[in-house]
Protein backbone atom coordinates (compact mmCIF):
# COMPACT_ATOMS: atom_id res chain seq x y z
CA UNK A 1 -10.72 -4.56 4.41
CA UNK A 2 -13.28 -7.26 4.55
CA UNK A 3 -13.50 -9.67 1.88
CA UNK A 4 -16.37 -12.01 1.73
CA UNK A 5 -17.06 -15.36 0.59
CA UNK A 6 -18.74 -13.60 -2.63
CA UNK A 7 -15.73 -11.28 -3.26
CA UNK A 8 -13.69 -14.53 -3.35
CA UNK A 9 -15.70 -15.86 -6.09
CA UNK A 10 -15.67 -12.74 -7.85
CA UNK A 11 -11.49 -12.45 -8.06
CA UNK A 12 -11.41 -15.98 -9.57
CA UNK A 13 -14.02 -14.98 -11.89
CA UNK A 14 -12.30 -12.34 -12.68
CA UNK A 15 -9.18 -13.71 -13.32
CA UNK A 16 -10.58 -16.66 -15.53
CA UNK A 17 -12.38 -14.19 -17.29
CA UNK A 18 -9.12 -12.51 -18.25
CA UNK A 19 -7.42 -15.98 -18.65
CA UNK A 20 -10.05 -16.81 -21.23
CA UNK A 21 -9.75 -13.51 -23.08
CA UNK A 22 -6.07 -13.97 -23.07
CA UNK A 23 -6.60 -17.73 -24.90
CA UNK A 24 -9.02 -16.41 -27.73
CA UNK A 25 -6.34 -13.36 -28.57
CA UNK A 26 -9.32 -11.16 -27.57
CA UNK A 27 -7.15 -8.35 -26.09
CA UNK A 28 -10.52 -5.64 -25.12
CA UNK A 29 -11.62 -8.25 -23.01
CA UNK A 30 -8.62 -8.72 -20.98
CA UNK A 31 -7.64 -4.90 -20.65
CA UNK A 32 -11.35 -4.69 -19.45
CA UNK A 33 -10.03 -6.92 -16.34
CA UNK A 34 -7.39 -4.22 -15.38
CA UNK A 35 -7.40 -1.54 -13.35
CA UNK A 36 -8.09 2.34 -14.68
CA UNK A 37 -4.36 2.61 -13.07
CA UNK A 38 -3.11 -0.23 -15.61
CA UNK A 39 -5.62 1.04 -18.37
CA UNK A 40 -3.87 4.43 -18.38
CA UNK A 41 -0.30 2.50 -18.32
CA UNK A 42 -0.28 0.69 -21.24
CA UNK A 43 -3.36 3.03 -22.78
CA UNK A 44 -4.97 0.21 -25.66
CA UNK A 45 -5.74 -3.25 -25.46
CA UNK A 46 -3.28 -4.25 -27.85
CA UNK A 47 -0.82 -2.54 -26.44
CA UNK A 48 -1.58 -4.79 -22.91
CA UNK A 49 -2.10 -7.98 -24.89
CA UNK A 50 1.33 -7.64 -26.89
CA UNK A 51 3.04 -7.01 -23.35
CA UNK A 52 1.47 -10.23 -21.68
CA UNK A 53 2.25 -12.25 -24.64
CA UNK A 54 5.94 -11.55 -24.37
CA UNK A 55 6.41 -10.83 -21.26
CA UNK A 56 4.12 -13.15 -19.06
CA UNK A 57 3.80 -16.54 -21.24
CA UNK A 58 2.76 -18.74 -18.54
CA UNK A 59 -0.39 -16.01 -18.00
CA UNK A 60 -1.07 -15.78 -21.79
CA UNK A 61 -0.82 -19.62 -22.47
CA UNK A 62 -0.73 -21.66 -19.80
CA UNK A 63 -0.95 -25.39 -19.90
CA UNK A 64 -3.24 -25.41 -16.08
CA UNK A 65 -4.23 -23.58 -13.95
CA UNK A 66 -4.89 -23.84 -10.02
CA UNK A 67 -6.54 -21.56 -7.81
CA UNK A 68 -4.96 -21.44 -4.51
CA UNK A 69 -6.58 -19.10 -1.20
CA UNK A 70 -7.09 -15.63 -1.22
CA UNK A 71 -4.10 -13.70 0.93
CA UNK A 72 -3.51 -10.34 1.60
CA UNK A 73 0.44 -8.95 0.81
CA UNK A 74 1.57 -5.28 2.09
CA UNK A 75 -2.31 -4.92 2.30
CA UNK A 76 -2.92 -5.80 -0.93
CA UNK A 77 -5.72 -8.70 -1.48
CA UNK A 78 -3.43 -10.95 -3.75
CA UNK A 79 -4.95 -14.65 -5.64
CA UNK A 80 -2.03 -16.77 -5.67
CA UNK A 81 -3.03 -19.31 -8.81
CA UNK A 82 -0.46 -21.77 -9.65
CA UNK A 83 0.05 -21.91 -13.38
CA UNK A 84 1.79 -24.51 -16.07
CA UNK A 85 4.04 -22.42 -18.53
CA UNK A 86 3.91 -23.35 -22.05
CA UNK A 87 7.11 -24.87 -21.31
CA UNK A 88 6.04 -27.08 -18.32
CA UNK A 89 8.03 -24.83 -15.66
CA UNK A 90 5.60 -24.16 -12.68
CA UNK A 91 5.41 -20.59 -11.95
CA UNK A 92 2.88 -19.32 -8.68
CA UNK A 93 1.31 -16.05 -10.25
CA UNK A 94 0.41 -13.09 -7.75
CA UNK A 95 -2.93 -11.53 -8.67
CA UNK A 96 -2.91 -8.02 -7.31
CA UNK A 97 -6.77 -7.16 -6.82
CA UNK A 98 -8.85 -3.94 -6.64
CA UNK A 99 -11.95 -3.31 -5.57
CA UNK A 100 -13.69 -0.48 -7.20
CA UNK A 101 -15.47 2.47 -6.07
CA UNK A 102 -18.85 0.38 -7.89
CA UNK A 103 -17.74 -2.55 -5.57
CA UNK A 104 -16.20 -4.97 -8.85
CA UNK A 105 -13.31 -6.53 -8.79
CA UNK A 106 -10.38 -5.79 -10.89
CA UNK A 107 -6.78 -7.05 -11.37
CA UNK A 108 -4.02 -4.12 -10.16
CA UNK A 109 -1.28 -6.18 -11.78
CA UNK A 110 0.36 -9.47 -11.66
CA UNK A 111 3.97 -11.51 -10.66
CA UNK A 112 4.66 -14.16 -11.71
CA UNK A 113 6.92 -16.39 -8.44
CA UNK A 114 9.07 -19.72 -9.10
CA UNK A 115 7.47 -22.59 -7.41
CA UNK A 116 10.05 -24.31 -5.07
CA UNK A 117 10.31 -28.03 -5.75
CA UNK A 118 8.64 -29.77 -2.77
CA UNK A 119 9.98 -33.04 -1.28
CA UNK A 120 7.00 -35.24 0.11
């Protein structure tokens, strides 16, 4: 698949759209970033935003966030976006994106990765 300079804007838009909704507690607007595949998973918005909230902290709340370069992984186009828990612990987050059959974008799920310690 081709992915153009605007589709890369697009994912991060995407995904700081859901950040955002995730920060005001405004759980339609971050299920409206997922898939119909992880719509129909967790079937409400509340449902989604309790999950993230206990299960992904450093995606609900996190302290920064850093955008790194599109990649793709077993041919899926991932966003790799380095986050700052709420505890300070680094964490590399795997954005699984989807383009739909009206050419959006939307996230197909999300791991999060430990960040190695780098020497310099």
């Amino acid at each position: 698949m081709e992915v153009t300079e605007q589709d890369f804007l697009t994912i991060r838009s995407v995904i700081e759209k859901q950040l955002a909704a995730f920060q005001q507690d405004d759980a339609p607007g971050a299920f409206a970033c997922a898939t119909p595949a992880i719509q129909e998973q967790f079937q409400n918005a509340d449902n989604f935003i309790r999950m993230v909230s206990m299960s992904y902290p450093a995606v609900y709340r996190p302290r920064s966030v850093f955008f790194e370069k599109v990649t793709t992984i077993q041919d899926n186009i991932t966003q790799p976006v380095l986050l700052l828990a709420p505890d300070g612990l680094p964490l590399r987050a795997l954005y699984f994106m989807e383009k739909q059959p009206d050419d959006s974008w939307r996230i197909n799920g999300c791991i999060l990765v430990s960040v190695e310690a780098e020497n310099f």
